[in-house]
PDB file of N, CA and C in Angstrom:
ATOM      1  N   UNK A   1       0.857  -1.179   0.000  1.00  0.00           N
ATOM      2  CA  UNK A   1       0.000   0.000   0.000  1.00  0.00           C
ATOM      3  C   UNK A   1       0.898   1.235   0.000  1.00  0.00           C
ATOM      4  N   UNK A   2       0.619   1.839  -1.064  1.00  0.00           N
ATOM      5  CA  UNK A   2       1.876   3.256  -0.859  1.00  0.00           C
ATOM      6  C   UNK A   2       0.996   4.502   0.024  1.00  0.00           C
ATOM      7  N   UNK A   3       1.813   5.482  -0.057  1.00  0.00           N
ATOM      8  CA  UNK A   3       1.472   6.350   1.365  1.00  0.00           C
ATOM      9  C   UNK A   3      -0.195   7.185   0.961  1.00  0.00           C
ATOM     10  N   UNK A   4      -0.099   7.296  -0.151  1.00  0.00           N
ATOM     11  CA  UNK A   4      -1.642   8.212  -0.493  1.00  0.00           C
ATOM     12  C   UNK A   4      -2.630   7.332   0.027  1.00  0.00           C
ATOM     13  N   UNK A   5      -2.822   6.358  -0.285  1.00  0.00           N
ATOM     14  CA  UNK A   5      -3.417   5.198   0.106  1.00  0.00           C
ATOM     15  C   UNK A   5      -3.837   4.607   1.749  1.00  0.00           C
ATOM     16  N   UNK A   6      -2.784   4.848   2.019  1.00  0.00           N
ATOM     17  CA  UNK A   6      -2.645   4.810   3.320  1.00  0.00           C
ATOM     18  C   UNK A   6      -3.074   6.256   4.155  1.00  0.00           C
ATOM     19  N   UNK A   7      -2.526   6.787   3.688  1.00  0.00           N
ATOM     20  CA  UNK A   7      -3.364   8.299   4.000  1.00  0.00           C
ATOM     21  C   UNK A   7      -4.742   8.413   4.033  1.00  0.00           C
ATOM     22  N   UNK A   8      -5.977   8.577   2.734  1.00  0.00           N
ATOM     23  CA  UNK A   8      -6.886   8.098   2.397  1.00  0.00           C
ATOM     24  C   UNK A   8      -7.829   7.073   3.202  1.00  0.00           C
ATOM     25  N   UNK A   9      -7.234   6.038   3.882  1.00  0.00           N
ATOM     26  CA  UNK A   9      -7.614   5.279   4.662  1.00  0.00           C
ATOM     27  C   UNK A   9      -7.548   5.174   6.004  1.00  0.00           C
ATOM     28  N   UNK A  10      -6.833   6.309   6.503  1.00  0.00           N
ATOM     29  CA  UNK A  10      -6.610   6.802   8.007  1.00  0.00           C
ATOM     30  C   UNK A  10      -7.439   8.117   8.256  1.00  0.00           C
ATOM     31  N   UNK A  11      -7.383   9.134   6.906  1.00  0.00           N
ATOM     32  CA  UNK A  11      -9.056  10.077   7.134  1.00  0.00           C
ATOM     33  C   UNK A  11     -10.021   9.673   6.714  1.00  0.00           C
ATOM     34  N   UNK A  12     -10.705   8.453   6.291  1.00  0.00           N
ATOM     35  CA  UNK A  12     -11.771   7.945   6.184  1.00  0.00           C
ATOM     36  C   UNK A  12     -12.093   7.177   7.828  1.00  0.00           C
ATOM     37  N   UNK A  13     -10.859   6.699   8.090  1.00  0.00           N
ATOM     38  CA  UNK A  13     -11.480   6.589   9.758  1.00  0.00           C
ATOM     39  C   UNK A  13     -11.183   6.909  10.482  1.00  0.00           C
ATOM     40  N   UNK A  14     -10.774   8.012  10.386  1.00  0.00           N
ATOM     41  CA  UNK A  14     -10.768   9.387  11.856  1.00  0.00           C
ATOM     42  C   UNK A  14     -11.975  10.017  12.205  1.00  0.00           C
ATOM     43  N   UNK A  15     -12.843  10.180  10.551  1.00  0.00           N
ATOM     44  CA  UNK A  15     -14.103  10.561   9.929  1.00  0.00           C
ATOM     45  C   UNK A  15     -15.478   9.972  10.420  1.00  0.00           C
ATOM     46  N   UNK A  16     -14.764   8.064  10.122  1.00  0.00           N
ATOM     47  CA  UNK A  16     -16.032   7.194  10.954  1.00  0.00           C
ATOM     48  C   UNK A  16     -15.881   7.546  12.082  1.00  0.00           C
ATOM     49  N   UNK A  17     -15.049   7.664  13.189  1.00  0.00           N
ATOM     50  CA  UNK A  17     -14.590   7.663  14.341  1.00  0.00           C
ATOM     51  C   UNK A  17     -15.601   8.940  15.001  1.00  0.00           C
ATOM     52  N   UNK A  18     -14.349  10.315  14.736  1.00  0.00           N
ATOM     53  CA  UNK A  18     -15.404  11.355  14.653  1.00  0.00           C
ATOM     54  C   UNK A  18     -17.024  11.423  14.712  1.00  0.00           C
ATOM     55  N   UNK A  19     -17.272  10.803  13.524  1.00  0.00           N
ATOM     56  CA  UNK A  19     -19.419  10.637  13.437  1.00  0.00           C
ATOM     57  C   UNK A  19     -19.762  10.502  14.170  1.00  0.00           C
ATOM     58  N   UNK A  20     -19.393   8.695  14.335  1.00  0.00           N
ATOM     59  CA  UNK A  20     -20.361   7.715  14.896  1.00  0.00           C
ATOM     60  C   UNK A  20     -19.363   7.158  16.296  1.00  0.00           C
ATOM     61  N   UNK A  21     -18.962   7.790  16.832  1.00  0.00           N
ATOM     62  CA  UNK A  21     -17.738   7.220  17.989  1.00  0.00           C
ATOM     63  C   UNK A  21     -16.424   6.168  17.722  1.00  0.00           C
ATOM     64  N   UNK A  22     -15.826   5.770  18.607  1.00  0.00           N
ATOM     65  CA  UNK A  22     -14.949   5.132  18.030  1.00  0.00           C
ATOM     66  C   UNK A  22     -14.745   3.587  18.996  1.00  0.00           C
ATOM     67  N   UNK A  23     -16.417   3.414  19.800  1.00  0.00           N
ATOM     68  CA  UNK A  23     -16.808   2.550  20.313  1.00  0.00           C
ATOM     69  C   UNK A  23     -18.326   2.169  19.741  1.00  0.00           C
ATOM     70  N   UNK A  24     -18.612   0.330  20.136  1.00  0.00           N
ATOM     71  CA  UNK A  24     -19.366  -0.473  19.574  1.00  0.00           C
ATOM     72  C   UNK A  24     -20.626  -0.473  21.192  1.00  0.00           C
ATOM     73  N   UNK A  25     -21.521   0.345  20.659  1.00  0.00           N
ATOM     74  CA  UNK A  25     -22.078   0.082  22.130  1.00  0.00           C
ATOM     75  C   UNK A  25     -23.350  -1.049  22.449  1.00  0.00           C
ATOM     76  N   UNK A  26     -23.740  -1.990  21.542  1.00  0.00           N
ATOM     77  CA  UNK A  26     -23.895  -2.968  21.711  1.00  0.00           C
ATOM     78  C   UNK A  26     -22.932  -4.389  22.778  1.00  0.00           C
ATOM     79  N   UNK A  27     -23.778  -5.337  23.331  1.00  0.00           N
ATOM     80  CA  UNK A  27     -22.600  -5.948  23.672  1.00  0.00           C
ATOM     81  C   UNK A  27     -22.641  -7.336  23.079  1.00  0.00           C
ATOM     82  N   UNK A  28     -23.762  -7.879  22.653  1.00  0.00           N
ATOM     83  CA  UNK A  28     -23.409  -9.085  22.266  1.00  0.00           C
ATOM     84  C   UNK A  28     -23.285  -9.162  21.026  1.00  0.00           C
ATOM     85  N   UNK A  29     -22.398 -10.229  20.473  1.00  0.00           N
ATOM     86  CA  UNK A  29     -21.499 -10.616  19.292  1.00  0.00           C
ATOM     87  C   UNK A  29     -22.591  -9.558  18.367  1.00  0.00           C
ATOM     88  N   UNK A  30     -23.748 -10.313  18.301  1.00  0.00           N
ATOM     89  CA  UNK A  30     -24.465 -10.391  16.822  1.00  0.00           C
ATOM     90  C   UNK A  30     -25.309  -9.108  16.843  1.00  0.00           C
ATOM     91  N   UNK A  31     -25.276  -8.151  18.101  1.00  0.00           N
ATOM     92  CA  UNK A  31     -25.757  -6.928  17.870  1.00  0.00           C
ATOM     93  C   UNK A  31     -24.829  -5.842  17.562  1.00  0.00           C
ATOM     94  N   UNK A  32     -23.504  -6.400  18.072  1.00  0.00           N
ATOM     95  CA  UNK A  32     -22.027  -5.727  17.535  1.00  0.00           C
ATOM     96  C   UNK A  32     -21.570  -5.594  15.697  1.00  0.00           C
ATOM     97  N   UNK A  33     -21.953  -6.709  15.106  1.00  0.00           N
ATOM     98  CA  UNK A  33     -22.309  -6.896  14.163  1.00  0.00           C
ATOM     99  C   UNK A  33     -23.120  -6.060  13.388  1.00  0.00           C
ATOM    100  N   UNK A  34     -24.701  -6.093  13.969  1.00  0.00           N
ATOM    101  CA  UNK A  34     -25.470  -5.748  13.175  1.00  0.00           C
ATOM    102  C   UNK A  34     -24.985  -3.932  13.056  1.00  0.00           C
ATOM    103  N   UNK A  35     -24.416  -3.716  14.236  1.00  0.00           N
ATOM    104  CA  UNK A  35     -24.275  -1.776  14.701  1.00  0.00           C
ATOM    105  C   UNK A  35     -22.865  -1.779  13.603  1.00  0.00           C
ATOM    106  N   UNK A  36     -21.965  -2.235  13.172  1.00  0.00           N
ATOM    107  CA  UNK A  36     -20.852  -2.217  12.519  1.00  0.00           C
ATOM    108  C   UNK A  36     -21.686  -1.901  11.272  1.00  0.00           C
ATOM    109  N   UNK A  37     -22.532  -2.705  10.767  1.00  0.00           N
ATOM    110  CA  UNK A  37     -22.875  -2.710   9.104  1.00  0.00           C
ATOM    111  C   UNK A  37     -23.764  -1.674   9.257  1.00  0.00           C
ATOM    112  N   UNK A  38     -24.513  -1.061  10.253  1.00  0.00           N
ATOM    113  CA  UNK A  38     -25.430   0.312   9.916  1.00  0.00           C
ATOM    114  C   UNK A  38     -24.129   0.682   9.948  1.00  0.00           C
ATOM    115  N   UNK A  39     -23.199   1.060  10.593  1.00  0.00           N
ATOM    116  CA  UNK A  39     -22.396   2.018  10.474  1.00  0.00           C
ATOM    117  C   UNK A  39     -21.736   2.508   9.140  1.00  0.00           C
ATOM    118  N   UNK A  40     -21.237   1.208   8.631  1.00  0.00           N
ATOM    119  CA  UNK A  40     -20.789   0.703   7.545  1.00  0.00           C
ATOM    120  C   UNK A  40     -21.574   1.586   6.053  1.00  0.00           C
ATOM    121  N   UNK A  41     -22.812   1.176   6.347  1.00  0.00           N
ATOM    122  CA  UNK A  41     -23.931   1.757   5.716  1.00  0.00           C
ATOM    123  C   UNK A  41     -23.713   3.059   5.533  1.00  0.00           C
ATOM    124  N   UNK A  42     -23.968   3.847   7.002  1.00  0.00           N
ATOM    125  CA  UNK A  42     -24.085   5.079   6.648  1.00  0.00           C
ATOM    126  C   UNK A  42     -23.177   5.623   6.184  1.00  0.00           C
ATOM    127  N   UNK A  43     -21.807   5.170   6.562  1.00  0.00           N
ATOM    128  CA  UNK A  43     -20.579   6.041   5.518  1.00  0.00           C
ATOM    129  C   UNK A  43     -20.359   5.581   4.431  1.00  0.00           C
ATOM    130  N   UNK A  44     -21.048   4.898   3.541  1.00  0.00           N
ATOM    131  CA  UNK A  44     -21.176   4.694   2.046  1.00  0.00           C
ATOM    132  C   UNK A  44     -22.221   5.588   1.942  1.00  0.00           C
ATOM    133  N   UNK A  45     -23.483   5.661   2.141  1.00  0.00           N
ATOM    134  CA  UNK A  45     -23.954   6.423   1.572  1.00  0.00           C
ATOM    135  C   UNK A  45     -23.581   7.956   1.932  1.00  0.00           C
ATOM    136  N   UNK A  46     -22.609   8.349   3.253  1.00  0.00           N
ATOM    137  CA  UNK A  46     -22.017   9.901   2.682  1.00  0.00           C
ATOM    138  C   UNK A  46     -21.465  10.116   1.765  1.00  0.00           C
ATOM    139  N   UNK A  47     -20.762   8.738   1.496  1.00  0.00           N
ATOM    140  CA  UNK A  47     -19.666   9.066   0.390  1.00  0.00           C
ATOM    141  C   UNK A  47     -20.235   8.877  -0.563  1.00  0.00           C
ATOM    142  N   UNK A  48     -21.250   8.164  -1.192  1.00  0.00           N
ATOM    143  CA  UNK A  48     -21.552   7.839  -2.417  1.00  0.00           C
ATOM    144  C   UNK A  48     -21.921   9.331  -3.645  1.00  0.00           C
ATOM    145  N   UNK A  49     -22.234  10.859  -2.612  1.00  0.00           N
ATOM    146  CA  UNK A  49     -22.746  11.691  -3.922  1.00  0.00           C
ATOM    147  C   UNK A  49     -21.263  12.297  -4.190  1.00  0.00           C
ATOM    148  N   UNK A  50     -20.138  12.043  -3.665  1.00  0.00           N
ATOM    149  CA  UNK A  50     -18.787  12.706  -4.140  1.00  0.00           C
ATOM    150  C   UNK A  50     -17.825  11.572  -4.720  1.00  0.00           C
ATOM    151  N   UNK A  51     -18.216  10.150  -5.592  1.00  0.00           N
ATOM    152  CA  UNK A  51     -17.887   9.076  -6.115  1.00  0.00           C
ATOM    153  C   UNK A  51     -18.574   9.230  -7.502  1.00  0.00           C
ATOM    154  N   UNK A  52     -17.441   9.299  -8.297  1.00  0.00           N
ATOM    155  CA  UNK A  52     -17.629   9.331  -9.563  1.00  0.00           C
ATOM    156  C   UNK A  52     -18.639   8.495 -10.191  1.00  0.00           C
ATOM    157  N   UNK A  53     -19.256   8.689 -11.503  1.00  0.00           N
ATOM    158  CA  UNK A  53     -20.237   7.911 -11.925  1.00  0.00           C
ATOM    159  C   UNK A  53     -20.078   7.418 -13.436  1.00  0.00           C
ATOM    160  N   UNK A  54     -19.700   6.258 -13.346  1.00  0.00           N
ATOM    161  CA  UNK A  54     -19.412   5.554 -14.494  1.00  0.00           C
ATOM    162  C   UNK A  54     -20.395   5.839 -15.853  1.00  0.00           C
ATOM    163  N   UNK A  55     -18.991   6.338 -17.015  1.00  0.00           N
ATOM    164  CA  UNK A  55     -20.249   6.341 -18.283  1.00  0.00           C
ATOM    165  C   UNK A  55     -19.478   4.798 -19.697  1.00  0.00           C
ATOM    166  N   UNK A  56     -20.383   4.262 -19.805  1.00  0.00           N
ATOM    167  CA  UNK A  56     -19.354   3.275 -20.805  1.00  0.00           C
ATOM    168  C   UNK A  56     -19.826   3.992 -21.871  1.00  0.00           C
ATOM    169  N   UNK A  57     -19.436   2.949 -22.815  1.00  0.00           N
ATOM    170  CA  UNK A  57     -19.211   3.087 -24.190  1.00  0.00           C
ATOM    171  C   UNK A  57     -20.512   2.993 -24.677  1.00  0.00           C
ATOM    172  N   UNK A  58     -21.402   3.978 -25.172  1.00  0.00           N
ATOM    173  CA  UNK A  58     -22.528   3.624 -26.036  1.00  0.00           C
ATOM    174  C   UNK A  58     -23.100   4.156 -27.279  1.00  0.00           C
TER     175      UNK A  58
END
């Protein structure tokens, strides 16, 4: 992984961190789980309106 990359991926989760805390406040396994993928969730869809949008060939 070169350094932009690595960069990139340390303010994307300073960002989650920041939001949504940087603790799981569920305690058992499978509600820890389920709180990870909303989380998960919601920072795709922040990011999704500043992600380019594919045009092919037509």
């Amino acid at each position: 992984m070169n350094y932009l990359q690595r960069s990139l991926a340390e303010t994307a989760m300073y960002r989650d961190k920041q939001l949504m805390g940087d603790k799981l406040l569920s305690l058992g396994f499978n509600q820890q789980h389920t709180e990870a993928m909303i989380k998960v969730k919601v920072l795709n869809r922040m990011a999704g309106p500043g992600m380019p949008e594919y045009q092919g060939n037509s």
